[in-house]
Protein backbone atom coordinates (compact mmCIF):
# COMPACT_ATOMS: atom_id res chain seq x y z
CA UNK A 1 55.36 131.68 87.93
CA UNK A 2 56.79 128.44 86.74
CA UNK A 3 59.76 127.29 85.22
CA UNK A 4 57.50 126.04 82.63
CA UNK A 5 55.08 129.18 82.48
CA UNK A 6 58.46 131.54 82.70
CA UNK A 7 59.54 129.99 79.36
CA UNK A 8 56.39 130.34 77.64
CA UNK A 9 56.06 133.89 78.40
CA UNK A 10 59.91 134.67 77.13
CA UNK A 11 58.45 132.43 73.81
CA UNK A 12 61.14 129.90 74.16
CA UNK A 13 59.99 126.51 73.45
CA UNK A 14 63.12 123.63 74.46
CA UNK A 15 64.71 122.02 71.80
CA UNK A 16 65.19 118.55 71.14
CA UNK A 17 68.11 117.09 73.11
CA UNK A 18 70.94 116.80 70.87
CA UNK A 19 74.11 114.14 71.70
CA UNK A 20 75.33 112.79 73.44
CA UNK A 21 78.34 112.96 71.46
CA UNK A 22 79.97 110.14 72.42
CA UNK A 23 80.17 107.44 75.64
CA UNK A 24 77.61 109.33 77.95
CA UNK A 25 74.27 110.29 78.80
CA UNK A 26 72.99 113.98 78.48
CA UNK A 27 71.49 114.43 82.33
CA UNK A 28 71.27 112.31 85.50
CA UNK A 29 69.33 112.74 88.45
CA UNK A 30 71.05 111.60 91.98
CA UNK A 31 68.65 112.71 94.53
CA UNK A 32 67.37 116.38 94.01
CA UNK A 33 70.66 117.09 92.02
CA UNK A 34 70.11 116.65 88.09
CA UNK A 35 73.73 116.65 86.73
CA UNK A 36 73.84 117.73 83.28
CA UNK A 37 76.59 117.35 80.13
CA UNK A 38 78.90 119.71 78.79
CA UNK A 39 76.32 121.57 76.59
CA UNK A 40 77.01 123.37 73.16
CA UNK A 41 75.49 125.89 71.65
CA UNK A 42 73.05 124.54 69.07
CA UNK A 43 70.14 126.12 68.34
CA UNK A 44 67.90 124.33 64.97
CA UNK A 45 70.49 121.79 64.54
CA UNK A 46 73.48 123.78 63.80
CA UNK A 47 76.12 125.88 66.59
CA UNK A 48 75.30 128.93 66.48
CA UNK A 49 78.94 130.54 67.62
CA UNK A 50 81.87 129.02 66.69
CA UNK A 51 85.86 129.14 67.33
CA UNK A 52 88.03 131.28 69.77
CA UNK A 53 86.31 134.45 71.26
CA UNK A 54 86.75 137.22 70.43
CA UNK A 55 89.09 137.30 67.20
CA UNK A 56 86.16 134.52 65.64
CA UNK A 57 83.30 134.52 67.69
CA UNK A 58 82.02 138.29 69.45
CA UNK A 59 82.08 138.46 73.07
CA UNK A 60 78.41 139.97 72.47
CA UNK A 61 77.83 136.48 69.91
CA UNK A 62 79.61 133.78 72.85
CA UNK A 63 77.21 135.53 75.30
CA UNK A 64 74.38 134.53 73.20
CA UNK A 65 75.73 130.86 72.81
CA UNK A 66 75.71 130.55 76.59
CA UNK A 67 72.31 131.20 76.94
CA UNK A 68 71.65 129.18 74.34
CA UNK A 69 73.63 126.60 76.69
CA UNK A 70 70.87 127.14 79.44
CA UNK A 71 67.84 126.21 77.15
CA UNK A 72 69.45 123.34 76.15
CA UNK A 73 70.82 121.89 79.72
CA UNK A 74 66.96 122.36 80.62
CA UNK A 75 65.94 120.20 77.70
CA UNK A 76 68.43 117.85 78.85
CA UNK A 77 67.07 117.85 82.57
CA UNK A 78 63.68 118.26 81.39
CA UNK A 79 64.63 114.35 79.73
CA UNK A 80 64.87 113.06 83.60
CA UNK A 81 62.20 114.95 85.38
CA UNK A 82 59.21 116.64 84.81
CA UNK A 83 60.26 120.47 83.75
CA UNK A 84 57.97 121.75 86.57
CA UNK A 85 60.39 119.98 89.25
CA UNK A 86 63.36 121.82 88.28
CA UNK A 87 63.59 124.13 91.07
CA UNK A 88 66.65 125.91 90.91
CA UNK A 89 70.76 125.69 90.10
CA UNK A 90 73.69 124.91 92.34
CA UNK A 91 76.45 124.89 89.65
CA UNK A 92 77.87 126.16 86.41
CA UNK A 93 80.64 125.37 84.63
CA UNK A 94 81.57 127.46 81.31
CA UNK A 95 84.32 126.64 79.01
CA UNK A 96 85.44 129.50 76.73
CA UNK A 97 87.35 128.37 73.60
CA UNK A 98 89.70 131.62 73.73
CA UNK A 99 92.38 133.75 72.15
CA UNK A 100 95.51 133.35 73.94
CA UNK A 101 95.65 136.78 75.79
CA UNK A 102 91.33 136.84 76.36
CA UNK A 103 90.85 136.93 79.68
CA UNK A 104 86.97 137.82 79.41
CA UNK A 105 85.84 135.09 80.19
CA UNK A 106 83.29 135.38 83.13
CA UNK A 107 81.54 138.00 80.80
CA UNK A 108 81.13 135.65 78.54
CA UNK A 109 79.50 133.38 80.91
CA UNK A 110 77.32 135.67 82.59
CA UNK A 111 75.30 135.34 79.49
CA UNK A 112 73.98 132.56 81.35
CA UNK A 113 74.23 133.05 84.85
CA UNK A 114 71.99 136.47 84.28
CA UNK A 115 69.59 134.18 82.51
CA UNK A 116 69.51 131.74 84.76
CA UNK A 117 68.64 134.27 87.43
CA UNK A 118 65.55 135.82 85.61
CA UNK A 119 64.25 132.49 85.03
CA UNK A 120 64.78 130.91 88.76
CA UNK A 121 65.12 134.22 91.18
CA UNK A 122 67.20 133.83 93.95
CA UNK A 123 67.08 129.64 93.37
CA UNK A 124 69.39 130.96 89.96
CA UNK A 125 72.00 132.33 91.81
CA UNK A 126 74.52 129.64 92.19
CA UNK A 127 78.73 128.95 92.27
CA UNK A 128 80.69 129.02 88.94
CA UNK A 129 83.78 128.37 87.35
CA UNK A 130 84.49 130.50 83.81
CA UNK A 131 87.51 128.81 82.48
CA UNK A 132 89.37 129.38 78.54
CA UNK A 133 90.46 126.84 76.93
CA UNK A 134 92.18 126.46 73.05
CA UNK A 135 89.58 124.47 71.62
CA UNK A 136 85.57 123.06 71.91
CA UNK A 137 84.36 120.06 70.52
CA UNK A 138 82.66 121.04 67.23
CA UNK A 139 84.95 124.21 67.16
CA UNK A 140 82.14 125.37 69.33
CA UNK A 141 83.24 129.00 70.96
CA UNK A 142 81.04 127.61 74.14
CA UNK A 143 80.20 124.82 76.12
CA UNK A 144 78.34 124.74 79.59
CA UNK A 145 77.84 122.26 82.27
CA UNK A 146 75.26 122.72 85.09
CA UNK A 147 73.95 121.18 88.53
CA UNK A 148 70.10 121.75 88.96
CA UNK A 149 68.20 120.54 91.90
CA UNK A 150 64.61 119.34 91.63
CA UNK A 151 61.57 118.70 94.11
């Protein structure tokens, strides 16, 4: 099934790209590698989990924002290459705005690596750094980067 087909069937249509957010673009494509932003998760316009996990944002609720992450880096690569040429992902990178003593936060990110995973197979698996910082743009509880390769 296709990227595009394996969205359709999960009912998730992409969103608009939203940003950049300052001096940058939101993907670029160098080769078969499509590098994409820092994404936030925004979901109709708005974040939809915000400050430091978990005394103001759920683990279960940050989880959810870094999927949310995933649909929006593929509108974001989808804005350099056809959708259907997205073949896979080499890298993520997922920030964790965090309490001091939280130290959850791979579980936080594998809200997106697991979803990454169902929607690419074994071309999901890929390397990652979880890392927690004090603060998000936004006051967002996540942000995500990724590396995708493309046919």
């Amino acid at each position: 099934m296709s990227l595009p087909e394996k969205l359709q069937s999960l009912g998730i249509v992409l969103p608009t790209v939203s940003g950049p957010f300052g001096a940058y673009v939101p993907a670029k494509r160098a080769g078969d590698l499509i590098f994409v932003a820092g994404q936030l998760p925004m979901k109709d316009g708005a974040l939809m989990a915000i400050g430091q996990v978990p005394s103001r944002c759920s683990v279960d609720q940050a989880k959810a924002a870094a999927r949310q992450c995933v649909i929006n880096a593929l509108a974001a690569a989808a804005s350099v290459v056809p959708l259907e040429k997205i073949t896979g992902v080499l890298r993520v990178g997922a920030f964790v705005s965090s309490d001091t003593s939280f130290t959850a936060q791979p579980q936080v990110a594998d809200g997106a690596s697991v979803f990454l995973m169902e929607l690419f197979g074994d071309a999901g698996h890929h390397v990652r750094a979880a890392v927690g910082v004090n603060t998000l743009p936004r006051d967002a509880a996540v942000e995500l980067e990724f590396v995708f390769t493309a046919a």
